[in-house]
Protein backbone atom coordinates (compact mmCIF):
# COMPACT_ATOMS: atom_id res chain seq x y z
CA UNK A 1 25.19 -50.73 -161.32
CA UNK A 2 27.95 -52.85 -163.79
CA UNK A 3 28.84 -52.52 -167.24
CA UNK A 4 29.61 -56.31 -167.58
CA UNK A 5 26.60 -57.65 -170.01
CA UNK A 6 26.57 -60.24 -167.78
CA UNK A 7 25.09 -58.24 -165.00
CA UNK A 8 21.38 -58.75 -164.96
CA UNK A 9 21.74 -62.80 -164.76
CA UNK A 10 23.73 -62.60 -161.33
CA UNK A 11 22.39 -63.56 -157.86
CA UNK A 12 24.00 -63.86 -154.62
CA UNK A 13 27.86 -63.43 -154.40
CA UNK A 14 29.61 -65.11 -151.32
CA UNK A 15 32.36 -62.83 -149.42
CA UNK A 16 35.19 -63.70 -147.03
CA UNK A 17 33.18 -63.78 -143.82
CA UNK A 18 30.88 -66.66 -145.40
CA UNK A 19 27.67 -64.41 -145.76
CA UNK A 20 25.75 -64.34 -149.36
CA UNK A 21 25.01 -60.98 -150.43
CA UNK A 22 23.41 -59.14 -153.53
CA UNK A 23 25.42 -59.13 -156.11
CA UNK A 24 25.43 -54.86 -156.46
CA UNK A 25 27.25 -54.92 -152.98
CA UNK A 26 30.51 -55.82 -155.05
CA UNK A 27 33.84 -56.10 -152.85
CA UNK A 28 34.39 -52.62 -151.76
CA UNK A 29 34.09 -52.68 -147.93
CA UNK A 30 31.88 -49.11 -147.93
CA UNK A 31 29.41 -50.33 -150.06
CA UNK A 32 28.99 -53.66 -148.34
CA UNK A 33 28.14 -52.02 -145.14
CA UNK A 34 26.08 -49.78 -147.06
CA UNK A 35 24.16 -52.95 -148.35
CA UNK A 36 24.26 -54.65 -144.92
CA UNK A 37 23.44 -51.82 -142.61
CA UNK A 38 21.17 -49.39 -144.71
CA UNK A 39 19.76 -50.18 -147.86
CA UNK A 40 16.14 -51.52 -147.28
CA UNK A 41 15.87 -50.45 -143.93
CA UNK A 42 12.80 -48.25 -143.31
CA UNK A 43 13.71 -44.65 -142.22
CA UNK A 44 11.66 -41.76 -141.14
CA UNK A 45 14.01 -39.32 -139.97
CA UNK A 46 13.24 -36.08 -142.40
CA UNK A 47 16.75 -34.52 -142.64
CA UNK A 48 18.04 -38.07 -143.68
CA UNK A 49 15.19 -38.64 -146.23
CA UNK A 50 16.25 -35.42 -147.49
CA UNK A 51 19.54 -36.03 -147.96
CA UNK A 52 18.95 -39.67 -149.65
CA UNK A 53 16.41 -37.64 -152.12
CA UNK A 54 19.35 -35.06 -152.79
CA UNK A 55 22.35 -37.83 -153.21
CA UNK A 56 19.96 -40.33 -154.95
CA UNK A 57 19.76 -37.06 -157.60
CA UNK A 58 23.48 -36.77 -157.47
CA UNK A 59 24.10 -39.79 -158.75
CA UNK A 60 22.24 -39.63 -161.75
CA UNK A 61 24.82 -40.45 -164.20
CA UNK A 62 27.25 -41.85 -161.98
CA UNK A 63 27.72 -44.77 -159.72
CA UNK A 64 26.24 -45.06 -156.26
CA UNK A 65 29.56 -45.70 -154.70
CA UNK A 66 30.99 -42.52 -156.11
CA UNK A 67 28.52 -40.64 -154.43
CA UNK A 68 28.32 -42.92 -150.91
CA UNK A 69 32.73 -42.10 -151.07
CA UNK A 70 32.02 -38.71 -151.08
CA UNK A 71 28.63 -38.54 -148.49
CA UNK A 72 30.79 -37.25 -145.89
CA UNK A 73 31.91 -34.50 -148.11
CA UNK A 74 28.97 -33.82 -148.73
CA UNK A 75 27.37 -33.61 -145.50
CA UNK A 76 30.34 -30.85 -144.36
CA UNK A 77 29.45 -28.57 -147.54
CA UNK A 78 25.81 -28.66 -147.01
CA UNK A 79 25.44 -28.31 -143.26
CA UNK A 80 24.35 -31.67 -142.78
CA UNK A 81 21.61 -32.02 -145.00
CA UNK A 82 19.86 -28.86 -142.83
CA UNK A 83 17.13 -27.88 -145.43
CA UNK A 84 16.67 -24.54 -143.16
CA UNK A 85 19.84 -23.39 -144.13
CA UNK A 86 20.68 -25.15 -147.72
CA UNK A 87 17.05 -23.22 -148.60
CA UNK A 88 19.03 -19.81 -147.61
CA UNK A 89 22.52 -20.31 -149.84
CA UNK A 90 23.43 -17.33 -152.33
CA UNK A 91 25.28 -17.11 -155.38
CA UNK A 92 28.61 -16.95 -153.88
CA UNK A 93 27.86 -20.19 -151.60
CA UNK A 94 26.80 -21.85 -154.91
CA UNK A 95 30.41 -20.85 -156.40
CA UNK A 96 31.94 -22.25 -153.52
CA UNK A 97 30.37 -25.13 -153.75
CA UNK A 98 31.44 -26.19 -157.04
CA UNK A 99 35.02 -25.44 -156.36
CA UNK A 100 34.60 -28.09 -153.76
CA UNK A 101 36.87 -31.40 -154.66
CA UNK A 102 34.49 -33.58 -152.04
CA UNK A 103 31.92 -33.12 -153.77
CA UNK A 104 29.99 -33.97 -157.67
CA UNK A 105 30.95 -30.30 -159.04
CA UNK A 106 27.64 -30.02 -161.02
CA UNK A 107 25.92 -26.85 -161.16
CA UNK A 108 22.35 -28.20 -162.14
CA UNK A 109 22.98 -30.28 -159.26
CA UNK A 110 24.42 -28.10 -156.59
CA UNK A 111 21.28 -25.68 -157.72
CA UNK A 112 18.62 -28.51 -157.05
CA UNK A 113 20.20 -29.00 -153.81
CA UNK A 114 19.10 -25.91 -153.00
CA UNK A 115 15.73 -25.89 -154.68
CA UNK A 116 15.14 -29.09 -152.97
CA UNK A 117 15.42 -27.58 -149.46
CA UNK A 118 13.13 -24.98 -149.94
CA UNK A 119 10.63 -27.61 -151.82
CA UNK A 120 10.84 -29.46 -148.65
CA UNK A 121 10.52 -26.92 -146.26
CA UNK A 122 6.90 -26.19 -148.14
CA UNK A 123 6.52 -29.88 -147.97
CA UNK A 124 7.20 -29.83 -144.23
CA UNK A 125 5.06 -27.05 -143.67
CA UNK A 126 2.03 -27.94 -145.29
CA UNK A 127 1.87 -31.87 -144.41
CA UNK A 128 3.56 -31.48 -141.07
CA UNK A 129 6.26 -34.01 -141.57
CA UNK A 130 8.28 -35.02 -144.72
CA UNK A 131 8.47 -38.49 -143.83
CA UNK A 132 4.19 -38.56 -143.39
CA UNK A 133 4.37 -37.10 -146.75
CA UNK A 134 7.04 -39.37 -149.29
CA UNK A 135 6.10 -42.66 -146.75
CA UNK A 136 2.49 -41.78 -148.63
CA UNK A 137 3.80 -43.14 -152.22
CA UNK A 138 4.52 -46.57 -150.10
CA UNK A 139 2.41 -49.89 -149.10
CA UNK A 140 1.57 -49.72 -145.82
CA UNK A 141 3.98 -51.99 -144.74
CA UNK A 142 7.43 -52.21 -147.05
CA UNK A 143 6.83 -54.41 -149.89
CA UNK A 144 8.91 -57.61 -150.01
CA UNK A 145 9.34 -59.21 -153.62
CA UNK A 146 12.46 -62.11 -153.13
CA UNK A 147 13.83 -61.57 -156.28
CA UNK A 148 16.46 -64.52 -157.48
CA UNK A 149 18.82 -62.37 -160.32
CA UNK A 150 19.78 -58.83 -160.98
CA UNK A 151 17.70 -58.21 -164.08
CA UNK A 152 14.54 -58.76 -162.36
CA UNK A 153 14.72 -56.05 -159.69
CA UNK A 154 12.33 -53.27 -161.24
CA UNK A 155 14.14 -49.76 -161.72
CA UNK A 156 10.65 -47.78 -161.56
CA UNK A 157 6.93 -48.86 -160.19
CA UNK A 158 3.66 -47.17 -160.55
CA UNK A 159 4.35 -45.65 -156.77
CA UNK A 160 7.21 -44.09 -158.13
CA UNK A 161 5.39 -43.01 -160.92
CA UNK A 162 3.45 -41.10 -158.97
CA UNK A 163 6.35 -39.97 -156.40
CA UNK A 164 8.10 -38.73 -159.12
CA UNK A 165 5.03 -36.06 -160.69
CA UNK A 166 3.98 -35.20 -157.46
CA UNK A 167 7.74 -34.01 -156.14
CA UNK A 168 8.37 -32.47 -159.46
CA UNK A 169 4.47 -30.44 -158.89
CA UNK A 170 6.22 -29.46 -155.53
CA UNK A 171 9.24 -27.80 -156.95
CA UNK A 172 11.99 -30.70 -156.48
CA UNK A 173 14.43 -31.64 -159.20
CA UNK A 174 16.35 -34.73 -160.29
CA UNK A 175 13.32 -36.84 -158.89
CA UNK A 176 12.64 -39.00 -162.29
CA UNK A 177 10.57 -42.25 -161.74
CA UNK A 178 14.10 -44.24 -162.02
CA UNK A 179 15.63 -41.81 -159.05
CA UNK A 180 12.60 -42.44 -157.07
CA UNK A 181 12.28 -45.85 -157.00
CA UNK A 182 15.85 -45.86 -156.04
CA UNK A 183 15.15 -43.73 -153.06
CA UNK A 184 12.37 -46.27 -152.21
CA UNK A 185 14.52 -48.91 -152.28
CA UNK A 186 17.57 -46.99 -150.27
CA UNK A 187 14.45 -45.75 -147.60
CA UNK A 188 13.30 -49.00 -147.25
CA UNK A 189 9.58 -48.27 -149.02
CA UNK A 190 10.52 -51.65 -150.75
CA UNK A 191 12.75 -54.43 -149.28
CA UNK A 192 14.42 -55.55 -152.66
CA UNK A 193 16.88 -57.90 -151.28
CA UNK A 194 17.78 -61.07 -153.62
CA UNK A 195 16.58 -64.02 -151.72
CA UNK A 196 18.99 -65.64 -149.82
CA UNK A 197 20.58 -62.55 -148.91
CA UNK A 198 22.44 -62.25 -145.73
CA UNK A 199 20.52 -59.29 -144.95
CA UNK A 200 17.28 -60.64 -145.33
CA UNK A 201 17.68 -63.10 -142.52
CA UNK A 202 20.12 -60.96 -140.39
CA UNK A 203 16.91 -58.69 -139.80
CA UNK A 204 14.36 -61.34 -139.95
CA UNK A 205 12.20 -60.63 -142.62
C-alpha cells in the first residue's frame, strides 16, 4: 500500500476530525471514506461482488486508490458491473475500451473483465447466487483478528487459498491468493481493522 520501508511498523494515524484510523486510509478524502464506509463491511449484493472481484484484479500492480479514482469510470464503460451484458462484448467493444482514458487501459485486463462475467454467470447459474457461492470460502460469521501494526495484517489465508483455485477452475482471471484475500477483506469475509480503529467502534464490533 506504501513504498516507505517504514510501512509495516505503523498503526493508527489520527486525522482532523479527531478519529484514529488505519494507517492505509492515508489523507486522501476518497480513500478515507472508502476505509470508513466500505472496507470490512459484509456485502452480498452479486453485481457489487462482481465488480470488487473485477477492480480488486485491476489493481494488480497498481495502487488501490488509482483504481477507487477511476470506479466511476469504470462503472460507465462496463454497464455497471452488468455481467449479462459485459459476458456479450465483441472485439470492437474491447478496442473501445482500451482507448478509454477513465479507465486501467490493459488488455489482459479489459479481456478478464469479460471472461469474468461469463465465469460468473455459470457461477450464478449453477449455485443459484454468487454471493451463496464466494461467501462459501468465509467463516460463518466475518472473522475479526485486532491487529496492532501494518506488517501483521496477512496478504493471503488458507480460505483464499482455496478461493483463489476454485475461481481460477471456474474460468475467472486475475484471482491469485493475494487478490483474493483482498477481496475478502474489501467484502467484509474478514474484518481486518487495526484495533483502535474508528471504524471498529463506529459499527460496534
Amino acid at each position: 500500500m506504501a513504498a516507505d520501508k517504514d510501512w509495516k511498523s505503523r498503526t493508527l494515524v489520527r486525522h482532523e476530525d479527531g478519529k484514529y484510523r488505519c494507517a492505509w486510509a492515508g489523507t486522501d478524502p476518497l480513500m478515507i471514506h472508502y476505509h470508513d464506509s466500505e472496507w470490512g463491511v459484509p456485502l452480498h449484493n452479486d453485481r457489487r461482488l462482481f465488480e470488487m472481484i473485477c477492480l480488486e484484479g485491476a489493481q494488480a500492480g497498481l495502487s488501490w486508490i488509482t483504481i477507487l479514482r477511476k470506479r466511476d469510470a469504470y462503472r460507465r464503460a462496463f454497464d455497471n458491473f452488468d455481467a449479462e451484458k459485459i459476458a456479450r462484448y465483441r472485439p470492437a467493444r474491447v478496442e473501445k475500451l482500451l482507448r478509454d482514458p477513465g479507465i486501467v487501459r490493459n488488455r489482459l485486463k479489459v479481456l478478464a473483465f469479460i471472461g469474468n462475467a461469463q465465469a460468473f454467470l455459470d457461477v450464478r447459474e449453477r449455485e443459484g447466487s454468487f454471493d451463496r457461492y464466494i461467501w462459501s470460502f468465509a467463516p460463518t460469521r466475518p472473522r475479526r483478528r485486532r491487529f496492532k501494526r501494518m506488517g501483521e495484517l496477512p496478504t493471503s489465508t488458507p480460505e483464499s487459498d482455496a478461493m483463489s483455485k476454485a475461481l481460477s477452475k471456474r474460468g475467472f482471471r486475475f484471482v491469485g491468493t493475494t487478490i483474493c484475500y483482498a477481496f475478502m477483506q474489501a467484502v467484509g469475509m474478514v474484518d481486518d481493522h487495526l484495533g483502535g480503529c474508528h471504524s471498529i467502534k463506529a459499527r460496534g464490533t
